[in-house]
Protein backbone atom coordinates (compact mmCIF):
# COMPACT_ATOMS: atom_id res chain seq x y z
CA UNK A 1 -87.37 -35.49 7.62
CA UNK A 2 -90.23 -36.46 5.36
CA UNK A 3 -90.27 -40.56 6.71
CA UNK A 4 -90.12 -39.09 10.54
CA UNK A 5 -93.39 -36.42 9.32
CA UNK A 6 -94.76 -39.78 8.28
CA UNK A 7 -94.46 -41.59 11.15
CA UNK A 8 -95.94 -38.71 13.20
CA UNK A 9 -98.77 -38.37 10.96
CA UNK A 10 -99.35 -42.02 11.86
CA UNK A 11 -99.03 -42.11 15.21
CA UNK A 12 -101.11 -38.75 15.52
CA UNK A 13 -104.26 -40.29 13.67
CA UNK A 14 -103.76 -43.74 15.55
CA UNK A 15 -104.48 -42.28 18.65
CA UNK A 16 -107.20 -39.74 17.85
CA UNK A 17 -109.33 -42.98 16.67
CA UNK A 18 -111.58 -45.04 18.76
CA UNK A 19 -112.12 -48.77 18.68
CA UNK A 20 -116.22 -47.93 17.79
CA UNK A 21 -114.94 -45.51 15.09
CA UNK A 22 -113.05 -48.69 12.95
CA UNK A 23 -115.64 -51.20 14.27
CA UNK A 24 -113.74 -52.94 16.65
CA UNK A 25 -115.08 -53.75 20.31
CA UNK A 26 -114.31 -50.88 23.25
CA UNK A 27 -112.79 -54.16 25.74
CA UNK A 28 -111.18 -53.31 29.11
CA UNK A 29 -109.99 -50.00 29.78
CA UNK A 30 -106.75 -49.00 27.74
CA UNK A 31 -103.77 -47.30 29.32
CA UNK A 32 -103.12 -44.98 26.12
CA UNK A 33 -105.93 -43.25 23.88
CA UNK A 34 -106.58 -44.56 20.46
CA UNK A 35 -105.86 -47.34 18.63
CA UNK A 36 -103.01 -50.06 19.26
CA UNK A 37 -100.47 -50.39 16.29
CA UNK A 38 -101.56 -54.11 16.54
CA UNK A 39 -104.72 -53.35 15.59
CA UNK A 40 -104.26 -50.77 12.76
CA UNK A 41 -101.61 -53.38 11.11
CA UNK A 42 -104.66 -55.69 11.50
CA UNK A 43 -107.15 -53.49 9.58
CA UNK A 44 -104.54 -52.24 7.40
CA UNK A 45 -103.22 -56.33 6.37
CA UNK A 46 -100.29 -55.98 7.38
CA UNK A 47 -97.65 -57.27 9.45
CA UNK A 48 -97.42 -54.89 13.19
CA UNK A 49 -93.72 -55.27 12.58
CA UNK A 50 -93.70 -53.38 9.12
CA UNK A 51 -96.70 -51.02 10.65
CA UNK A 52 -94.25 -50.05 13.74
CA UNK A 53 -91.36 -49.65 11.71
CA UNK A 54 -93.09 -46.67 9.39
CA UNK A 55 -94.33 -45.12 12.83
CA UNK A 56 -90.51 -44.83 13.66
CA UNK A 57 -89.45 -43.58 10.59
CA UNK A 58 -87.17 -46.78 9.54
CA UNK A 59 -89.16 -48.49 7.41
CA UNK A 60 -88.90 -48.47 3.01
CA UNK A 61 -90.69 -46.08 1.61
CA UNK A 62 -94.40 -47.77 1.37
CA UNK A 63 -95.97 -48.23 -1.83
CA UNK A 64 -98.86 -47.00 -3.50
CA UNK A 65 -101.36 -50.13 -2.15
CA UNK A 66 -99.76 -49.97 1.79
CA UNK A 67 -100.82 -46.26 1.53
CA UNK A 68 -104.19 -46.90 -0.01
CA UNK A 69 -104.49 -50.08 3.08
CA UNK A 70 -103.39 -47.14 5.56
CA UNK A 71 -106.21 -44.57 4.05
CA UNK A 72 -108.89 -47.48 5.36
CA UNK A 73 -107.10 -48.61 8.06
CA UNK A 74 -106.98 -45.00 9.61
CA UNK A 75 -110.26 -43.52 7.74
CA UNK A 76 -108.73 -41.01 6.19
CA UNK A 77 -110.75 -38.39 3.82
CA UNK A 78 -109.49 -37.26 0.79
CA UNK A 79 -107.74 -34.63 2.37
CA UNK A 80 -105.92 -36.25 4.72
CA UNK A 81 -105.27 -39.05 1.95
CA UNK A 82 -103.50 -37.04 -0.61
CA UNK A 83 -101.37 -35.51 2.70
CA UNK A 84 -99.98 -39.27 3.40
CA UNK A 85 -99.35 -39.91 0.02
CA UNK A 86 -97.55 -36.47 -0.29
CA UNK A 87 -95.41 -37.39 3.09
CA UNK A 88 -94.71 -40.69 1.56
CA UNK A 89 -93.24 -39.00 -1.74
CA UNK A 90 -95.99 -40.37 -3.69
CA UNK A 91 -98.14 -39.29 -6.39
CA UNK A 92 -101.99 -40.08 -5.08
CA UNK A 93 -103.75 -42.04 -7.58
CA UNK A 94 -107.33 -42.34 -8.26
CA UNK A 95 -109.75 -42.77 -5.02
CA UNK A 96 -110.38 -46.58 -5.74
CA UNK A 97 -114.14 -45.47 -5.82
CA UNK A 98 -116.69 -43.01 -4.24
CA UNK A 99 -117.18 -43.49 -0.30
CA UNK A 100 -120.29 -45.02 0.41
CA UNK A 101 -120.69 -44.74 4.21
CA UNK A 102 -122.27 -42.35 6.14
CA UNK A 103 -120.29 -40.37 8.62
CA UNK A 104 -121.21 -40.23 12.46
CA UNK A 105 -121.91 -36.83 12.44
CA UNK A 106 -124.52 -37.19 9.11
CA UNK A 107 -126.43 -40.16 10.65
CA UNK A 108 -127.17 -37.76 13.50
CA UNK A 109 -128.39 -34.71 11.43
CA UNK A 110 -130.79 -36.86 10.30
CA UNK A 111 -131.73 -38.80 13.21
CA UNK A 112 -132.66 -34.44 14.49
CA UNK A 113 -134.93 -34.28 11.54
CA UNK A 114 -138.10 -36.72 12.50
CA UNK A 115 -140.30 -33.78 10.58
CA UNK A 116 -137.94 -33.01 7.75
CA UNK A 117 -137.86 -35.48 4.54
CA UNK A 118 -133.91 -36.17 3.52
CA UNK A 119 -131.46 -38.51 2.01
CA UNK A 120 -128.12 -38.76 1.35
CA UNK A 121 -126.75 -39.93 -1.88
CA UNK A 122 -122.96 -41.26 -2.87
CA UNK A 123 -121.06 -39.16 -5.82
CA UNK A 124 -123.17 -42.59 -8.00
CA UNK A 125 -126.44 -41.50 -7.08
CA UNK A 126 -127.11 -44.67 -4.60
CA UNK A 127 -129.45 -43.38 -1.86
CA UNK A 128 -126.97 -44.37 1.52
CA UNK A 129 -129.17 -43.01 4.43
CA UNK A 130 -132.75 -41.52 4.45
CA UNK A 131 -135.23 -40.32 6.92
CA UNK A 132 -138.41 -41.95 7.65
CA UNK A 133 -140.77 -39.04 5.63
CA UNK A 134 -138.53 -39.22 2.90
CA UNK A 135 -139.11 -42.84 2.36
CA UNK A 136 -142.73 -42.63 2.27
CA UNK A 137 -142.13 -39.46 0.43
CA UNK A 138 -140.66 -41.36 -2.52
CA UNK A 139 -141.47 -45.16 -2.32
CA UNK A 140 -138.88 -47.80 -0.60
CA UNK A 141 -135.46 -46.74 -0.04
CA UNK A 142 -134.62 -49.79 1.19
CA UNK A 143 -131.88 -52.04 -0.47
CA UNK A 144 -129.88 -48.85 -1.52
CA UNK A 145 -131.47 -47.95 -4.65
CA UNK A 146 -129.83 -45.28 -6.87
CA UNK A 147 -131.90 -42.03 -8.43
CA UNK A 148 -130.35 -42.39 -11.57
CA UNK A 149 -131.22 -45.51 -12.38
CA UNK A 150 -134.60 -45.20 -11.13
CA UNK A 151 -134.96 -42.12 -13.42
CA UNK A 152 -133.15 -43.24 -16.45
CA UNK A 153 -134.45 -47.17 -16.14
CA UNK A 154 -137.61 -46.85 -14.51
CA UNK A 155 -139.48 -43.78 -14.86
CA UNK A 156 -142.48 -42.72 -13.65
CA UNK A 157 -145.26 -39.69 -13.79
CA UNK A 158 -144.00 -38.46 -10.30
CA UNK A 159 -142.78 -35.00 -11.71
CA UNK A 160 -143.19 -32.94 -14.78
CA UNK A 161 -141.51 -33.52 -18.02
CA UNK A 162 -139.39 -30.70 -17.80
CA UNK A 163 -138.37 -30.90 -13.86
CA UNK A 164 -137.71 -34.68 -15.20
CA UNK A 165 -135.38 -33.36 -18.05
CA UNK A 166 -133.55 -30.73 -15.48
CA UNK A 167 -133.00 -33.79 -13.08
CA UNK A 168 -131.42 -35.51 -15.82
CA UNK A 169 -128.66 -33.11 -16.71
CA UNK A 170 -128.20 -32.76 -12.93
CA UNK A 171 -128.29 -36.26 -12.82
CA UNK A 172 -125.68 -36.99 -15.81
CA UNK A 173 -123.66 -34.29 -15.17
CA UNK A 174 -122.57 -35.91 -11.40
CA UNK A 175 -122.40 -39.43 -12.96
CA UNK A 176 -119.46 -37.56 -15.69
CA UNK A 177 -117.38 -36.01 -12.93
CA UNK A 178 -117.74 -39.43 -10.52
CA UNK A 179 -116.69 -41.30 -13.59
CA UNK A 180 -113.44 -38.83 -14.49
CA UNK A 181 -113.08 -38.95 -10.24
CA UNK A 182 -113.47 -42.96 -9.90
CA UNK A 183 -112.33 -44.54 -13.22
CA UNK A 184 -111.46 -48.10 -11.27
CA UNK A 185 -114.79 -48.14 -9.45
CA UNK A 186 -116.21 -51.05 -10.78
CA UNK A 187 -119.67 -50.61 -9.42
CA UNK A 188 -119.81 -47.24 -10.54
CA UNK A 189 -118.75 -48.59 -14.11
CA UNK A 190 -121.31 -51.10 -13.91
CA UNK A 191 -124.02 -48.57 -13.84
CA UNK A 192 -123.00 -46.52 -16.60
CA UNK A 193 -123.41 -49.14 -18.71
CA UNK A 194 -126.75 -50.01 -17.67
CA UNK A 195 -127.55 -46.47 -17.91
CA UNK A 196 -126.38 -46.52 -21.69
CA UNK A 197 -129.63 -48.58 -22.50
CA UNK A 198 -131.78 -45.30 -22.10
CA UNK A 199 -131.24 -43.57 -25.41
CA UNK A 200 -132.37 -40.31 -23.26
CA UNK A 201 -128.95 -41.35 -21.00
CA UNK A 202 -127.44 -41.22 -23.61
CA UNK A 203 -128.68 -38.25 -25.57
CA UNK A 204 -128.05 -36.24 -22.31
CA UNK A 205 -124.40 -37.67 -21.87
CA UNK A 206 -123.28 -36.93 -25.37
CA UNK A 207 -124.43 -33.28 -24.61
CA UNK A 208 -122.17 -33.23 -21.74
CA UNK A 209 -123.82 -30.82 -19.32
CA UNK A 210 -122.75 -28.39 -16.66
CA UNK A 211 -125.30 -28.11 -13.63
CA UNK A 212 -124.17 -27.17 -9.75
CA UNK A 213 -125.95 -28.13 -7.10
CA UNK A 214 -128.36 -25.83 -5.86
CA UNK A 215 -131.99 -24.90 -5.05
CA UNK A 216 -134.77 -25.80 -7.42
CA UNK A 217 -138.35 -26.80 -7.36
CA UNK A 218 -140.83 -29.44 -8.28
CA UNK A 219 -143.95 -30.53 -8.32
CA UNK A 220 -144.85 -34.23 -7.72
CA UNK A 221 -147.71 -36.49 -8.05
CA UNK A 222 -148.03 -38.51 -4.61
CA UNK A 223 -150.11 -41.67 -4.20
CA UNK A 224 -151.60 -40.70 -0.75
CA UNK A 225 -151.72 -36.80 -1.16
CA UNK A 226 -151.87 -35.95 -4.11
CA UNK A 227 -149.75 -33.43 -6.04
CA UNK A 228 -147.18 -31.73 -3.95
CA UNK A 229 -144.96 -28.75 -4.77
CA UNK A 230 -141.49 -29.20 -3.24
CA UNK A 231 -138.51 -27.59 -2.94
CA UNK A 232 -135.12 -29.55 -2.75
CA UNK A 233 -131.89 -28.20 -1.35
CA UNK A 234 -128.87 -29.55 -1.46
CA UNK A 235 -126.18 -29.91 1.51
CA UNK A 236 -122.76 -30.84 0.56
CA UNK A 237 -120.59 -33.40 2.51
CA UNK A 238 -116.99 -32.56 0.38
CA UNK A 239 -115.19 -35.05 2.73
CA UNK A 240 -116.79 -37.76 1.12
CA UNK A 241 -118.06 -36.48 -2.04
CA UNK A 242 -121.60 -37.01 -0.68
CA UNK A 243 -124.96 -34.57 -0.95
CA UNK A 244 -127.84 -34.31 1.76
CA UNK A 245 -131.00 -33.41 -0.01
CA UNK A 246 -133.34 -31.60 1.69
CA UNK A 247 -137.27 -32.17 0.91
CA UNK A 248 -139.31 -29.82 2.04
CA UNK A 249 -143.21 -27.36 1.10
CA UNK A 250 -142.89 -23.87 1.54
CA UNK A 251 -143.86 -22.22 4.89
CA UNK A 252 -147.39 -22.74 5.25
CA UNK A 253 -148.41 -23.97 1.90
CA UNK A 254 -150.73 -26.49 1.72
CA UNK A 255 -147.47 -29.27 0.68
CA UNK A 256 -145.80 -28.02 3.93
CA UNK A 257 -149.13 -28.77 5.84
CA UNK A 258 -149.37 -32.12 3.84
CA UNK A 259 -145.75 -33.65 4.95
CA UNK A 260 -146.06 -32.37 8.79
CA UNK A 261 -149.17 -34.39 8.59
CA UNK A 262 -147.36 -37.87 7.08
CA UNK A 263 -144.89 -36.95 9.45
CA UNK A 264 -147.52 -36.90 12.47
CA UNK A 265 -148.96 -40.20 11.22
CA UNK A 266 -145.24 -41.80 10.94
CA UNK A 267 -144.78 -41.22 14.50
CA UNK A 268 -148.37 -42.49 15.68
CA UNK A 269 -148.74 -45.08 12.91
CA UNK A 270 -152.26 -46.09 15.15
């Protein structure tokens, strides 16, 4: 029962994926929706015999890196990941690190928000999609850069000290639970230990603090306009372990007034 619930699990995700979803070319016209098993063994690395065989419910029972190849191959979320590895009578192990790609449906909320500053940030802080404002809101965005390093490693009199200090509990307090959720990411492990040359890193990490996402304010010192008092809210993405930050002035303060106007000059640079 469980290897034929497999198999159908499979085959049902196969076909509700497009070519453009995995990156592949649309081609010709095909006969039956979704993906061809030919091409999900391809993404997947292995062989479309072995692939068809776990469709039909007579192949072995797959192991722990086939499932892991079949969570890319088929762009599963963590949900749907910890369901094949359940059908496959295996224990999930660790997400092999935090996703780091924007879904479809994010891109777009952004690309409806000309007027509204925003980013998007991985579970490790790196910045993985932005709006125009909030680029020249906060300097270049370009090159993925990551907010906690840019706090921690490179600081600079953009807020006040103690917004600065609440950012870096928030900050820390993320990094802790992507480190206990990712322990084999080595990028992620990478930048903790370049984080651990800030003795305020790791004062802060030592204390090991609890902070939620949420609403809070800020006041920051901009090059162009001058000081600005923002409010930042946070939208969760839970599928990927991702936030959308919202940057925005309160309705009709004279920061609100202030970013419609860099937005206006953003679309007529002239």
């Amino acid at each position: 029962m469980a290897r034929a619930e497999l198999g159908r699990f499979l085959r049902d995700r196969r076909e509700a994926l497009r070519p453009a979803d995995v990156g592949l070319p649309v081609g010709p016209r095909r006969r039956t929706p979704g993906l061809r098993r030919e091409e999900v063994a391809g993404l997947a690395c292995m062989s479309v015999e072995y692939y068809a065989r776990l469709e039909q419910a007579r192949g072995p029972q797959p192991s722990r890196r086939i499932l892991d190849a079949l969570t890319a191959a088929l762009r599963l979320d963590a949900a749907e990941r910890n369901h094949l590895f359940h059908l496959a009578g295996a224990a999930p192990a660790a997400p092999p690190g935090p996703p780091r790609r924007v879904r479809p449906y994010v891109a777009d909320l952004l690309r409806r928000l000309p007027d509204s500053a925003a980013v998007v940030t991985a579970a490790t802080y790196d910045v993985i999609a932005w709006t125009p404002l909030a680029e020249a809101l906060l300097g270049d965005l370009r090159g993925a850069p990551n907010l906690a390093r840019r706090r921690f490693l490179h600081p600079g009199p953009t807020t006040s000290s103690a917004e600065s200090e609440e950012f870096a509990h928030i900050a820390v307090a993320r990094l802790r639970a992507a480190a206990d959720r990712y322990p084999h990411d080595e990028r992620l492990a990478g930048l903790l230990r370049d984080l651990r040359a800030s003795d305020e890193f790791r004062g802060v990490w030592d204390l090991n603090p609890v902070r939620a996402p949420g609403h809070r304010s800020k006041t920051m010192e901009h090059p162009r306009l001058g000081p600005l008092r923002l409010d930042c809210d946070i939208l969760t993405v839970p599928d990927d372990d991702q936030q959308v930050v919202f940057i925005t002035g309160a309705p009709g303060s004279p920061s609100a007034r202030a970013l419609r106007d860099l937005a206006r000059r953003l679309r007529s640079p002239q």
